[in-house]
PDB file of N, CA and C in Angstrom:
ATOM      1  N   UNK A   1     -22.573 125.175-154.431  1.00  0.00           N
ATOM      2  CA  UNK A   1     -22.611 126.076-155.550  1.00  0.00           C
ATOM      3  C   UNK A   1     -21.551 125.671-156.571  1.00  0.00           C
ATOM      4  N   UNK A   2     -22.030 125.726-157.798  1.00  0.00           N
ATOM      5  CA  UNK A   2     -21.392 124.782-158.775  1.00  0.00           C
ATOM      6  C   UNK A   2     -20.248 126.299-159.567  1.00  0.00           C
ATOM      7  N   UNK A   3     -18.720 126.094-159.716  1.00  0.00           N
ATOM      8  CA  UNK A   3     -17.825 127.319-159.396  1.00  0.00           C
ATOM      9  C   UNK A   3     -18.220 127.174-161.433  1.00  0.00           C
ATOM     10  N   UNK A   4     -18.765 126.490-162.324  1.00  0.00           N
ATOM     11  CA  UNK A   4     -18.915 126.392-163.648  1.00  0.00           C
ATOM     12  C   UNK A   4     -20.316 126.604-164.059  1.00  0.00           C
ATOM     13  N   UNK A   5     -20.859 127.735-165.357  1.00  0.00           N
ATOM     14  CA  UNK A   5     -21.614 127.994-165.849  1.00  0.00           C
ATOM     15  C   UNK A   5     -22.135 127.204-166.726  1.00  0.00           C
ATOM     16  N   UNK A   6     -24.116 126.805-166.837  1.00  0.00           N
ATOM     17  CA  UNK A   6     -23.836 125.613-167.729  1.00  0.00           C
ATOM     18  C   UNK A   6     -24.000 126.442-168.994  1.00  0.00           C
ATOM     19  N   UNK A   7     -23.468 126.284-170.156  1.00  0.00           N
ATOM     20  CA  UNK A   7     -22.923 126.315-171.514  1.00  0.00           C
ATOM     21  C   UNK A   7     -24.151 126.517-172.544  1.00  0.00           C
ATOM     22  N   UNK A   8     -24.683 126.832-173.586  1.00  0.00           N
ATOM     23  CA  UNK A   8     -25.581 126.799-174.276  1.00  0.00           C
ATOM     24  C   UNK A   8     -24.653 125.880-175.580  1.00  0.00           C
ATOM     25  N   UNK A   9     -25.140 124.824-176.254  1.00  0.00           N
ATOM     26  CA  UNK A   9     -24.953 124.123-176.938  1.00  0.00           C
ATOM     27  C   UNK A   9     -23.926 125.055-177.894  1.00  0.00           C
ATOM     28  N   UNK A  10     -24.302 125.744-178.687  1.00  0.00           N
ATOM     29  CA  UNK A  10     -23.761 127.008-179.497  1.00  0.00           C
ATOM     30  C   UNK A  10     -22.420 127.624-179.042  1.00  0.00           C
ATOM     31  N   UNK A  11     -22.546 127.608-178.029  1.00  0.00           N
ATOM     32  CA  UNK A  11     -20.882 128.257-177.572  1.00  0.00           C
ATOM     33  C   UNK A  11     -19.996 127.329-177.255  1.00  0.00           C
ATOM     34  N   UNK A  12     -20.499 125.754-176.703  1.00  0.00           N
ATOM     35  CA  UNK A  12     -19.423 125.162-176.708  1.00  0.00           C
ATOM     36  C   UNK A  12     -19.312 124.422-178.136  1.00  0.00           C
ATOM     37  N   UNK A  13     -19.467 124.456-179.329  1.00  0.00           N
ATOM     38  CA  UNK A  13     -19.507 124.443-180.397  1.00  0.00           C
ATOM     39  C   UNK A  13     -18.278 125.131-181.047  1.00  0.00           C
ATOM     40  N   UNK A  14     -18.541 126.710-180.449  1.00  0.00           N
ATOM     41  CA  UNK A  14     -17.749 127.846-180.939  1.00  0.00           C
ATOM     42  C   UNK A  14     -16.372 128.305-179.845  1.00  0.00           C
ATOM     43  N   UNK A  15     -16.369 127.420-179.330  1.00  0.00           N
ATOM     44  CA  UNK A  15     -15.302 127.004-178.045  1.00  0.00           C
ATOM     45  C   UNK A  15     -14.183 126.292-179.142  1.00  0.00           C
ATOM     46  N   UNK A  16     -15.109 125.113-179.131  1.00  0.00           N
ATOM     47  CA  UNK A  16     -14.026 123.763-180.292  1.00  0.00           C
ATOM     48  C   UNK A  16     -13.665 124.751-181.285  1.00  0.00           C
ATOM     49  N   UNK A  17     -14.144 125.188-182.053  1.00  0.00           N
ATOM     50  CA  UNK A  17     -14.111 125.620-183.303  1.00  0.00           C
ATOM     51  C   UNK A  17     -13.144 126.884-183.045  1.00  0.00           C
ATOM     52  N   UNK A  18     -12.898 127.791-182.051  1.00  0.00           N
ATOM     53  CA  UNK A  18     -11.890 128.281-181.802  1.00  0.00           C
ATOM     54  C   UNK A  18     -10.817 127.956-181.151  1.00  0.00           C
ATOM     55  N   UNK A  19     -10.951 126.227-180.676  1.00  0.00           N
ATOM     56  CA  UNK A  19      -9.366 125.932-180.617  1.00  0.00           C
ATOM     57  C   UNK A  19      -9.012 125.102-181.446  1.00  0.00           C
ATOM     58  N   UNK A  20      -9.694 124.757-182.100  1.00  0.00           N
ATOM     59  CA  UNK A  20      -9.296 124.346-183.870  1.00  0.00           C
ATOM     60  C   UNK A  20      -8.532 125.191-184.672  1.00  0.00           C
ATOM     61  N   UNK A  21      -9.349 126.203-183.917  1.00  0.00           N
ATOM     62  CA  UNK A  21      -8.478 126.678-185.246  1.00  0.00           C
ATOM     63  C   UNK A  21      -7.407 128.109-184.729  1.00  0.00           C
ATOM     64  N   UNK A  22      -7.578 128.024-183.741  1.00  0.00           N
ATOM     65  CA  UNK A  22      -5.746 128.401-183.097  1.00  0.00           C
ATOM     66  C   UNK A  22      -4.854 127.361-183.398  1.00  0.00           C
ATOM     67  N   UNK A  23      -5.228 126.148-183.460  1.00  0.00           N
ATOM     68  CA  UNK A  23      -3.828 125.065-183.934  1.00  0.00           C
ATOM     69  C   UNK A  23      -3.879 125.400-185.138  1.00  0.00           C
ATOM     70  N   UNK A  24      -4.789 125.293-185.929  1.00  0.00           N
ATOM     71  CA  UNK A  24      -4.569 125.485-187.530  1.00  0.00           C
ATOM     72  C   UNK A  24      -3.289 126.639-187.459  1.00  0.00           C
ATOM     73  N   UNK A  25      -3.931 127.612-187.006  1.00  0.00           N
ATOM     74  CA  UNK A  25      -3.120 128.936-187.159  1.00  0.00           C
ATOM     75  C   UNK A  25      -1.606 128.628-186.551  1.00  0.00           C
ATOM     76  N   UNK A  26      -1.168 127.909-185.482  1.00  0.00           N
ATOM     77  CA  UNK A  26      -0.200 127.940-185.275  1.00  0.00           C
ATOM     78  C   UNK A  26       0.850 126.995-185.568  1.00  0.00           C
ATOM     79  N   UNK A  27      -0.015 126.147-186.464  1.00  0.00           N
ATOM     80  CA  UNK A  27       0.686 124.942-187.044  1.00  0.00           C
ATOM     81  C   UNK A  27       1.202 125.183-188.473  1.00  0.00           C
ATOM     82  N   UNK A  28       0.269 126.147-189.200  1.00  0.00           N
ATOM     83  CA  UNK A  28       0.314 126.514-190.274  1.00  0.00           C
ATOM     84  C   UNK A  28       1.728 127.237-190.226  1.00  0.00           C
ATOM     85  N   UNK A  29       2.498 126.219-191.931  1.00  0.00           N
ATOM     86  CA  UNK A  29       3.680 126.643-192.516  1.00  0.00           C
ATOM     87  C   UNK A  29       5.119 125.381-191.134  1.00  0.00           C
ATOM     88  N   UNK A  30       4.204 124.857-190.448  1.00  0.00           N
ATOM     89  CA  UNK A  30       5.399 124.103-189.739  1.00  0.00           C
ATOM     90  C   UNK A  30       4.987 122.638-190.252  1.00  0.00           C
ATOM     91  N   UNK A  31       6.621 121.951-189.667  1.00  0.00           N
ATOM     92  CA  UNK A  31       6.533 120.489-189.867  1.00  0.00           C
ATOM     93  C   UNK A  31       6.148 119.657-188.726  1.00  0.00           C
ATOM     94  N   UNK A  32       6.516 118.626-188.811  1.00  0.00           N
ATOM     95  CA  UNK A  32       6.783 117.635-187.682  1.00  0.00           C
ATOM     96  C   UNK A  32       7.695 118.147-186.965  1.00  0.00           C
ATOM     97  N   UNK A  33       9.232 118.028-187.446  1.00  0.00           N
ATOM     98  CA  UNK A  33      10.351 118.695-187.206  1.00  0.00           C
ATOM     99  C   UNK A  33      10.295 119.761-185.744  1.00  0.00           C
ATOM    100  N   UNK A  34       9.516 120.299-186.778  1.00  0.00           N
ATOM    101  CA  UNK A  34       9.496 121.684-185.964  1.00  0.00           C
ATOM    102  C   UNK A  34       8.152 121.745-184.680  1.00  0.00           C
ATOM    103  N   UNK A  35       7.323 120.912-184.861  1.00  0.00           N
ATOM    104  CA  UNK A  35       6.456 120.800-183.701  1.00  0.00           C
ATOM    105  C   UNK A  35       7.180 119.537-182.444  1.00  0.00           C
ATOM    106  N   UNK A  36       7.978 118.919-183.147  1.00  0.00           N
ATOM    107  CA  UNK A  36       9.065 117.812-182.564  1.00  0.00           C
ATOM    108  C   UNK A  36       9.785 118.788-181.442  1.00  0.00           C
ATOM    109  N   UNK A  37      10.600 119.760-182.242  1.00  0.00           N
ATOM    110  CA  UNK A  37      11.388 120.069-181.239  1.00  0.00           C
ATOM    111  C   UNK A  37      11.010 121.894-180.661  1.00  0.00           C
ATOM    112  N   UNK A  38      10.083 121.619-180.652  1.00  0.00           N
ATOM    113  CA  UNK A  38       9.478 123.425-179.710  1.00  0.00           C
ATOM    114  C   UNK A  38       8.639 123.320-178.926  1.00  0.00           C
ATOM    115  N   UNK A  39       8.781 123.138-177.284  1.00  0.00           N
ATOM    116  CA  UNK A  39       7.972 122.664-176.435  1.00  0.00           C
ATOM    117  C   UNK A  39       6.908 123.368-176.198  1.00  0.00           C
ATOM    118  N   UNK A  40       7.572 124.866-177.032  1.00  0.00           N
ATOM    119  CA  UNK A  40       5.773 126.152-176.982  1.00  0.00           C
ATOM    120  C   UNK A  40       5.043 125.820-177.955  1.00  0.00           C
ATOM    121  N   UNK A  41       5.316 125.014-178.947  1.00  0.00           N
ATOM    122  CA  UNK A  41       4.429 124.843-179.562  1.00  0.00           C
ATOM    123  C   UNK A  41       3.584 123.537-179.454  1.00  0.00           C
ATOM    124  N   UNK A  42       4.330 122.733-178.992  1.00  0.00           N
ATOM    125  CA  UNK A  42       3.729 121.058-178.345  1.00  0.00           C
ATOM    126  C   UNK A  42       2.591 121.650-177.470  1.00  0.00           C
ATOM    127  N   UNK A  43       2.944 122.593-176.742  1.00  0.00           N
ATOM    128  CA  UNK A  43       2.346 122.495-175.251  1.00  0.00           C
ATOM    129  C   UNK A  43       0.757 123.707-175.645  1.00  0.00           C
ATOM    130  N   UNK A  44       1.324 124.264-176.810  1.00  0.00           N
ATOM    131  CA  UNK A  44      -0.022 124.898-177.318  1.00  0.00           C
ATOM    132  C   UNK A  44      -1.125 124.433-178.346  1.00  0.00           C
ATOM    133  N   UNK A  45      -0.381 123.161-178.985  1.00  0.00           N
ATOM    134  CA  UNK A  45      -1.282 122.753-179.409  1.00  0.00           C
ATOM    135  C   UNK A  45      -1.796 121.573-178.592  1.00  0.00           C
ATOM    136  N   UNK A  46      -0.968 120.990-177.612  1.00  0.00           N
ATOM    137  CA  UNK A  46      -1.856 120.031-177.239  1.00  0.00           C
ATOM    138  C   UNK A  46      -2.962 120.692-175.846  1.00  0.00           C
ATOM    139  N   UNK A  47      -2.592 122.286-175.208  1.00  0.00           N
ATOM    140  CA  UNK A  47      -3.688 122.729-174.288  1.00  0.00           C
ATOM    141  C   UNK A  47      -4.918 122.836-176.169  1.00  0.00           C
ATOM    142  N   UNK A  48      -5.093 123.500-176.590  1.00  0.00           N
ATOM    143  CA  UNK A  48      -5.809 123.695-177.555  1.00  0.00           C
ATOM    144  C   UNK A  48      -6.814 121.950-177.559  1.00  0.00           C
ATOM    145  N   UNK A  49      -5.914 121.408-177.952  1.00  0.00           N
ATOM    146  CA  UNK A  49      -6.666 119.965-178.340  1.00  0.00           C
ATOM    147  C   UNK A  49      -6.984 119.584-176.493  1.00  0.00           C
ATOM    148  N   UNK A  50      -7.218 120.270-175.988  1.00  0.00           N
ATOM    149  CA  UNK A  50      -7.507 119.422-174.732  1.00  0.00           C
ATOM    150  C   UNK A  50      -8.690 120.430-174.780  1.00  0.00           C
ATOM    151  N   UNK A  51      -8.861 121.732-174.400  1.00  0.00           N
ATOM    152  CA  UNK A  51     -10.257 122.745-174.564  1.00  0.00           C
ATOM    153  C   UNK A  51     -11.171 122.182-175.908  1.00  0.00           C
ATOM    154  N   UNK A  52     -11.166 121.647-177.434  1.00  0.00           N
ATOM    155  CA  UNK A  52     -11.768 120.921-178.087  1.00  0.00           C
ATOM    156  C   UNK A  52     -12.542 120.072-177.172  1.00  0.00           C
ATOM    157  N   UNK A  53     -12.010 118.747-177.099  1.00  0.00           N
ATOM    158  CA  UNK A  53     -11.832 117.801-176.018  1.00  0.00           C
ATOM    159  C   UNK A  53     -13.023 118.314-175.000  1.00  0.00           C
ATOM    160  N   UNK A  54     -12.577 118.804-174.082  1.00  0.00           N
ATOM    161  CA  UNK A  54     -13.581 119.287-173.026  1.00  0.00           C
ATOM    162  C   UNK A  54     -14.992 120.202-173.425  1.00  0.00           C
ATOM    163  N   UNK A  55     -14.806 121.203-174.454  1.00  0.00           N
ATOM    164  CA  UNK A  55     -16.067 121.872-174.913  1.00  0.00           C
ATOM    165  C   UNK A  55     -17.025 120.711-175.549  1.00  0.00           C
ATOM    166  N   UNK A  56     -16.522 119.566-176.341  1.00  0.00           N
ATOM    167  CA  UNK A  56     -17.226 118.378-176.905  1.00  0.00           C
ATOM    168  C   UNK A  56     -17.620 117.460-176.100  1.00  0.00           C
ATOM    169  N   UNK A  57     -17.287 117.319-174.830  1.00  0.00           N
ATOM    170  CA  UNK A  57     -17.817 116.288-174.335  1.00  0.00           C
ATOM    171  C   UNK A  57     -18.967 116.860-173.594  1.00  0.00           C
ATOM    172  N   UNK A  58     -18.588 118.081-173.110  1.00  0.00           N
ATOM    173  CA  UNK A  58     -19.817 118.749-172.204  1.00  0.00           C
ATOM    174  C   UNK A  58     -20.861 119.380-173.356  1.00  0.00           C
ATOM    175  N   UNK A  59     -20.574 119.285-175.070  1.00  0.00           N
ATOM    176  CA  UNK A  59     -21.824 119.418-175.656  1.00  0.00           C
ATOM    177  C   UNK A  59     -22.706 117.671-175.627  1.00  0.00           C
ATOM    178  N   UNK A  60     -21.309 116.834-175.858  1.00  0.00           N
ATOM    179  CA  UNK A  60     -22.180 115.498-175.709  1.00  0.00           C
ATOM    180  C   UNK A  60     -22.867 115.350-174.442  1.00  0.00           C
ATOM    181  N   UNK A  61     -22.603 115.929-173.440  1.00  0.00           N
ATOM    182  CA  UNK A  61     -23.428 115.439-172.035  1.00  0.00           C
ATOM    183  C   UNK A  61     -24.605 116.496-172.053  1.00  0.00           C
ATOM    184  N   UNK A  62     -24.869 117.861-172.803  1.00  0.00           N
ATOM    185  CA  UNK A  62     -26.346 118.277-172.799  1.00  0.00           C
ATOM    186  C   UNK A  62     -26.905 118.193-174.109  1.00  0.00           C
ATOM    187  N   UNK A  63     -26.036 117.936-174.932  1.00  0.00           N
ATOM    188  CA  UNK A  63     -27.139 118.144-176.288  1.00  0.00           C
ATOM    189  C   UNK A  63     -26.317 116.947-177.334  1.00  0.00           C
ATOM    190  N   UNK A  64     -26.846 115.868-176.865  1.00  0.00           N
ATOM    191  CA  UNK A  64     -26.287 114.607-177.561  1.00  0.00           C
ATOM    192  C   UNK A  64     -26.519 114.552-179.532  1.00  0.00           C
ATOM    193  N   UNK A  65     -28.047 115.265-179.519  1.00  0.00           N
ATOM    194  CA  UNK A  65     -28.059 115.507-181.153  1.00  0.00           C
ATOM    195  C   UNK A  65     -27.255 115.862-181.687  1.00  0.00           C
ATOM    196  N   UNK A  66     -26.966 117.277-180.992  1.00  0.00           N
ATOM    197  CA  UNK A  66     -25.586 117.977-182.113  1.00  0.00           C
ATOM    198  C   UNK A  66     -24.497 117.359-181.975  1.00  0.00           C
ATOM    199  N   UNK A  67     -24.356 116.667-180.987  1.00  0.00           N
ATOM    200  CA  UNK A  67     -22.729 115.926-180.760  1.00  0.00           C
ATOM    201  C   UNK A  67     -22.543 115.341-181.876  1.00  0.00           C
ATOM    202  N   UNK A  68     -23.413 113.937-182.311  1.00  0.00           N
ATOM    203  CA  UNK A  68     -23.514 113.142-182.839  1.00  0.00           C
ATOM    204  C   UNK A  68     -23.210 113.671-184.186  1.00  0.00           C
ATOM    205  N   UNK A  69     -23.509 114.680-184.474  1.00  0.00           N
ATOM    206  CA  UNK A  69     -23.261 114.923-185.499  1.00  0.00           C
ATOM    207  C   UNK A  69     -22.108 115.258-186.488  1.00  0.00           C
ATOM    208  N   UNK A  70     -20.729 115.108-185.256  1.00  0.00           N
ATOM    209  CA  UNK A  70     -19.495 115.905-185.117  1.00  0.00           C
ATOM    210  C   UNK A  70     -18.624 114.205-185.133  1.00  0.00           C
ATOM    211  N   UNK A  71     -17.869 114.339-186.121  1.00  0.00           N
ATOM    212  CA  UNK A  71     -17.143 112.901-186.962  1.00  0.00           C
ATOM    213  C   UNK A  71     -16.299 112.743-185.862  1.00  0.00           C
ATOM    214  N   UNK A  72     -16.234 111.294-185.510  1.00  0.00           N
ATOM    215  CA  UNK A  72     -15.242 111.187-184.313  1.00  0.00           C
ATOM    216  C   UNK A  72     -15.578 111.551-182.966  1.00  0.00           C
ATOM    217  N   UNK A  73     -16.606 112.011-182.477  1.00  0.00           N
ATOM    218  CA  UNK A  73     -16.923 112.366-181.114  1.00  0.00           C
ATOM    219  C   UNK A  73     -16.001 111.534-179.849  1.00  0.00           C
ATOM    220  N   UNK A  74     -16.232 110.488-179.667  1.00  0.00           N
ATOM    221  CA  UNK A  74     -15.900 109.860-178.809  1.00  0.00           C
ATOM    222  C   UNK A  74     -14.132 109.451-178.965  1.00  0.00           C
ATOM    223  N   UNK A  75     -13.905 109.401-180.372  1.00  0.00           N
ATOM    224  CA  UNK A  75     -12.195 109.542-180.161  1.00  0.00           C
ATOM    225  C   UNK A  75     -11.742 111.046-179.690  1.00  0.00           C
ATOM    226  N   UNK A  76     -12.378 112.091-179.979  1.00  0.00           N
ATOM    227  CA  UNK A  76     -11.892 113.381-179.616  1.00  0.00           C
ATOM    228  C   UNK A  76     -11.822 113.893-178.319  1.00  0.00           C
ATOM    229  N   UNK A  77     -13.040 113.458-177.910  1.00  0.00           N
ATOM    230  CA  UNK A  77     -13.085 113.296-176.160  1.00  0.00           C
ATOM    231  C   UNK A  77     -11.758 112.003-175.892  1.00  0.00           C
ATOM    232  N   UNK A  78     -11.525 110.778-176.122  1.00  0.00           N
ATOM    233  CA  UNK A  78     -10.835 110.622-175.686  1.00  0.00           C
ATOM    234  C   UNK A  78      -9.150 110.426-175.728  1.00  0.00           C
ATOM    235  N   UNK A  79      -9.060 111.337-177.005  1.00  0.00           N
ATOM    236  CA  UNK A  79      -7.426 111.917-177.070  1.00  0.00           C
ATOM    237  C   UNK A  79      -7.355 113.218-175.931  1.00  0.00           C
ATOM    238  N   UNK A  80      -8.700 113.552-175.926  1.00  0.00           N
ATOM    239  CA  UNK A  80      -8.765 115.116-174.576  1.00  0.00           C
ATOM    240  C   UNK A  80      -7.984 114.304-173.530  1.00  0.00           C
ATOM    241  N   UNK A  81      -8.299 113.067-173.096  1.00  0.00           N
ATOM    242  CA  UNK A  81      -8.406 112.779-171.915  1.00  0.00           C
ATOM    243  C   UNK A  81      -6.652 111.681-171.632  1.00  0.00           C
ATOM    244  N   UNK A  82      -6.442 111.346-173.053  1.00  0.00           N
ATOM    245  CA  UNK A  82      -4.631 110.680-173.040  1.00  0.00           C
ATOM    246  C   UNK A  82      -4.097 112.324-172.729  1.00  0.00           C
ATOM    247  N   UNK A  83      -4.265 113.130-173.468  1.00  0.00           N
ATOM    248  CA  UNK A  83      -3.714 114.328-173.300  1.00  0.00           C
ATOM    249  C   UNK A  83      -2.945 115.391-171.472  1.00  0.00           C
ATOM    250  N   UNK A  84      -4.653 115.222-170.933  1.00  0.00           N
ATOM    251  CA  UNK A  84      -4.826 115.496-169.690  1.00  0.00           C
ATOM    252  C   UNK A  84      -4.077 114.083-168.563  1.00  0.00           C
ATOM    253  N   UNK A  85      -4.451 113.289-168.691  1.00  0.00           N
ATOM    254  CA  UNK A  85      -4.265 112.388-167.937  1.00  0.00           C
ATOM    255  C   UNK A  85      -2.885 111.125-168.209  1.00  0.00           C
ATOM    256  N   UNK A  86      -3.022 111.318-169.596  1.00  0.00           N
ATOM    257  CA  UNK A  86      -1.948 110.248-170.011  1.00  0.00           C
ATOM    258  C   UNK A  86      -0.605 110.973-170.456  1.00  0.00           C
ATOM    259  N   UNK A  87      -0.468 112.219-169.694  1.00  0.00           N
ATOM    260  CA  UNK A  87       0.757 113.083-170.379  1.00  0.00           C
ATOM    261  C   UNK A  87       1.771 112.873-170.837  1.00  0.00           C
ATOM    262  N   UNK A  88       2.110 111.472-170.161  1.00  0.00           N
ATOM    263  CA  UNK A  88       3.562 110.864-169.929  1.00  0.00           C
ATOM    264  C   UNK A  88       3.778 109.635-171.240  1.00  0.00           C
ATOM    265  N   UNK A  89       2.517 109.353-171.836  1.00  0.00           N
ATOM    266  CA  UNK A  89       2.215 108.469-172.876  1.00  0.00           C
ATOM    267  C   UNK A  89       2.259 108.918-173.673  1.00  0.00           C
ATOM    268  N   UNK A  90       2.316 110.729-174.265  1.00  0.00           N
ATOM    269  CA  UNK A  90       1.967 111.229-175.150  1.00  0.00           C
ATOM    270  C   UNK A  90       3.252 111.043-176.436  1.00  0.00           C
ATOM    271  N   UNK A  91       2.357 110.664-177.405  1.00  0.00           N
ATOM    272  CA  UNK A  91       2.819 110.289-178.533  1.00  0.00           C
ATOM    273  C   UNK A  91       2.946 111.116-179.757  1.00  0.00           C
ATOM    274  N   UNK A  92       4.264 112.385-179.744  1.00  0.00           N
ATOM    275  CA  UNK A  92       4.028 113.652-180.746  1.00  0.00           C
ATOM    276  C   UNK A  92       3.849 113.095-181.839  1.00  0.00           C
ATOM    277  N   UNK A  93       4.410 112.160-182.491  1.00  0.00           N
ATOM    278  CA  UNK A  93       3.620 111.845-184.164  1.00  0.00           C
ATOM    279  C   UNK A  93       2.758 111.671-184.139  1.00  0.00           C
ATOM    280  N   UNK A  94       1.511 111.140-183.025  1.00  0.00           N
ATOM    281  CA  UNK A  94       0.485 110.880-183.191  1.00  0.00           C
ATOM    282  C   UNK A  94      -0.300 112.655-183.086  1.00  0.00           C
ATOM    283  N   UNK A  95       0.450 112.682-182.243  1.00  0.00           N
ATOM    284  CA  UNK A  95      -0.267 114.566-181.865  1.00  0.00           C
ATOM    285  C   UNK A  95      -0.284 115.040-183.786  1.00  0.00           C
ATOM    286  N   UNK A  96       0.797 114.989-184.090  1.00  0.00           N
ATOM    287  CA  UNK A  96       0.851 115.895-185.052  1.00  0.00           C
ATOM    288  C   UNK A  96      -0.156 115.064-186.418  1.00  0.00           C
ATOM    289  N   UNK A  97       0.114 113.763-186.261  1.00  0.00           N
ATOM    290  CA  UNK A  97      -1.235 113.064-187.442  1.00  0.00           C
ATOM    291  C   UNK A  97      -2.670 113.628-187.260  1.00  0.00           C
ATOM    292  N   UNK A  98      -2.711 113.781-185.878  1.00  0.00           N
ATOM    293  CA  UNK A  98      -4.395 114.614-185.612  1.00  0.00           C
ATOM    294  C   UNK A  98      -4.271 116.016-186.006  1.00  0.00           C
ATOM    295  N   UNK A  99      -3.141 116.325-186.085  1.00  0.00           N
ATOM    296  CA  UNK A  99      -3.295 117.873-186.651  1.00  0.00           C
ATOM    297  C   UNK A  99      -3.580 117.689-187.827  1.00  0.00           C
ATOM    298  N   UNK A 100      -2.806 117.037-188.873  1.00  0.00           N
ATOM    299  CA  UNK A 100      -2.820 116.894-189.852  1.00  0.00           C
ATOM    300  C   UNK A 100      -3.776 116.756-190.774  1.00  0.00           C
ATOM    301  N   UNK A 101      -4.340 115.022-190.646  1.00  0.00           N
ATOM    302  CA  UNK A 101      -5.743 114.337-190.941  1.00  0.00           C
ATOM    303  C   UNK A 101      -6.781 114.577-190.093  1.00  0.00           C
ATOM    304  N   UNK A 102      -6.878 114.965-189.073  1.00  0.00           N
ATOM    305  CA  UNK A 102      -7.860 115.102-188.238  1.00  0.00           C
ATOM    306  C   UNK A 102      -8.684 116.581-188.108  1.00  0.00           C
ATOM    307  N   UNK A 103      -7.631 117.306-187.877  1.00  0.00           N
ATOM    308  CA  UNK A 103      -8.431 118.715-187.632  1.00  0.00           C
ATOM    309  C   UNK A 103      -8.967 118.944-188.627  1.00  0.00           C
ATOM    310  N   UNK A 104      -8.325 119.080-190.349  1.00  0.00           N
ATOM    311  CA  UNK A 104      -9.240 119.593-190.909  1.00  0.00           C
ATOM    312  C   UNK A 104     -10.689 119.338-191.564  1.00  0.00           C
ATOM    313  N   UNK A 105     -10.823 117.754-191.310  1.00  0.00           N
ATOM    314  CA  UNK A 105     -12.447 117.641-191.276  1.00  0.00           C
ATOM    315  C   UNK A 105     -13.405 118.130-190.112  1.00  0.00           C
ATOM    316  N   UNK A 106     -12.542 117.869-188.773  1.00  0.00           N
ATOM    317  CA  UNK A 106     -13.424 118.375-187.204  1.00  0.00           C
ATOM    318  C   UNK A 106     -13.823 120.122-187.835  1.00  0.00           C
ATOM    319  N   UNK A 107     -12.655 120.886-188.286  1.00  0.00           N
ATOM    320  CA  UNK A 107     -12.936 122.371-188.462  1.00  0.00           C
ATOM    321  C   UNK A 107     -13.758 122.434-189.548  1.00  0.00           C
ATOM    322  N   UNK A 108     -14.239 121.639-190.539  1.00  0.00           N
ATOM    323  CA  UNK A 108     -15.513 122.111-191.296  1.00  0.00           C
ATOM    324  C   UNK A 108     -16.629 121.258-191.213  1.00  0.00           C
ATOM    325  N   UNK A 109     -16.683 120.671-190.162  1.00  0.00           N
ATOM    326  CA  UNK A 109     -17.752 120.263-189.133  1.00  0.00           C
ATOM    327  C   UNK A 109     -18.134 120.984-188.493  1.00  0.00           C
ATOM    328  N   UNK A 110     -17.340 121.564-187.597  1.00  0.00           N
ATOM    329  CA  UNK A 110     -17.689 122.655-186.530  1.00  0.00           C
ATOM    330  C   UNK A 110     -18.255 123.981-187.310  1.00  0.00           C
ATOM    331  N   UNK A 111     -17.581 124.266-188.204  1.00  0.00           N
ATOM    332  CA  UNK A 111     -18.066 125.689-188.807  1.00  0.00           C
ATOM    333  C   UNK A 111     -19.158 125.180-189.321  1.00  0.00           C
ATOM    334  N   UNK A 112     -19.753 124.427-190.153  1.00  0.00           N
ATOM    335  CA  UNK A 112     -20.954 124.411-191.134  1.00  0.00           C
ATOM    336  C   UNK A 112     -22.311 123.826-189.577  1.00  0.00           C
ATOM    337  N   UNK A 113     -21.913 123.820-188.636  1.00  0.00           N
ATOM    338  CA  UNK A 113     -23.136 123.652-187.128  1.00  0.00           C
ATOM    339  C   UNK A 113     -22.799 125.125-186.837  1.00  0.00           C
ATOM    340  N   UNK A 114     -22.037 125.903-186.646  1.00  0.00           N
ATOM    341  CA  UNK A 114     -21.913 127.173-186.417  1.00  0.00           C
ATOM    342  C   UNK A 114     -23.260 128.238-187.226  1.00  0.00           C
ATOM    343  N   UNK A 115     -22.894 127.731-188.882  1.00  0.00           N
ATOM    344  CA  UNK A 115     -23.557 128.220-189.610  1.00  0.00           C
ATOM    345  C   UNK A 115     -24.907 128.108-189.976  1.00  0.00           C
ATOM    346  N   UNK A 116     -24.970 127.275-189.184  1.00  0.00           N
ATOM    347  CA  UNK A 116     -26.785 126.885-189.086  1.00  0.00           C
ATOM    348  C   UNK A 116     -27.887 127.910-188.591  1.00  0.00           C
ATOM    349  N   UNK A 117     -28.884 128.334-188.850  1.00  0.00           N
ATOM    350  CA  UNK A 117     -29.656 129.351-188.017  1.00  0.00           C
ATOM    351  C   UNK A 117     -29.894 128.738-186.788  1.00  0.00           C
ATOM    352  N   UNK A 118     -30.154 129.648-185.688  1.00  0.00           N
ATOM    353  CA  UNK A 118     -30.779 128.959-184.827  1.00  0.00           C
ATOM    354  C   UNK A 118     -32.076 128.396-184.726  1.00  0.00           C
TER     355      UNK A 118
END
């Protein structure tokens, strides 16, 4: 018996798209500086970017159309996976460049597939 529910394309969509944008929110008004030296905030944005990460890959493994459609797929899954696995490699300027340049095209990606009818 499998202890995980399988997902409808749509929610793990709205999974990413709400931990997008908890980093937005908690990044918003900080620097480098300040994501440099606050380990609650390192450690919340990088669980955040790891749930992205995982809701995207398990939309790429049932519904490859909509994946595809989401800029970067396969780098996003695999910063999920330096994140999870490569902890000890982790590179905060790089963390914080994906906040930077990165999230805010993934977050109006994710919202405008949100906004689609079904």
């Amino acid at each position: 018996m499998s202890l995980f529910l399988r997902r409808d394309p749509k929610s793990l969509v709205w999974d990413a798209r709400e931990a997008a944008d908890v980093i937005a929110g908690i990044t918003a008004e900080k620097t480098f500086a300040d994501f440099d030296q606050d380990i609650l905030l390192r450690s919340a944005v990088e669980r955040q970017f790891e749930i992205v990460g995982e809701a995207l890959a398990q939309l790429a493994r049932i519904d490859a159309e909509t994946a595809r459609r989401i800029p970067d797929l396969r780098e996003i899954i695999a910063f999920r996976n330096v994140l999870i696995h490569g902890y000890a490699l982790i590179d905060r300027a790089r963390v914080w460049r994906v906040v930077e340049e990165n999230l805010p095209p993934l977050r109006a990606a994710l919202a405008r597939l949100l906004a689609e009818p079904e």
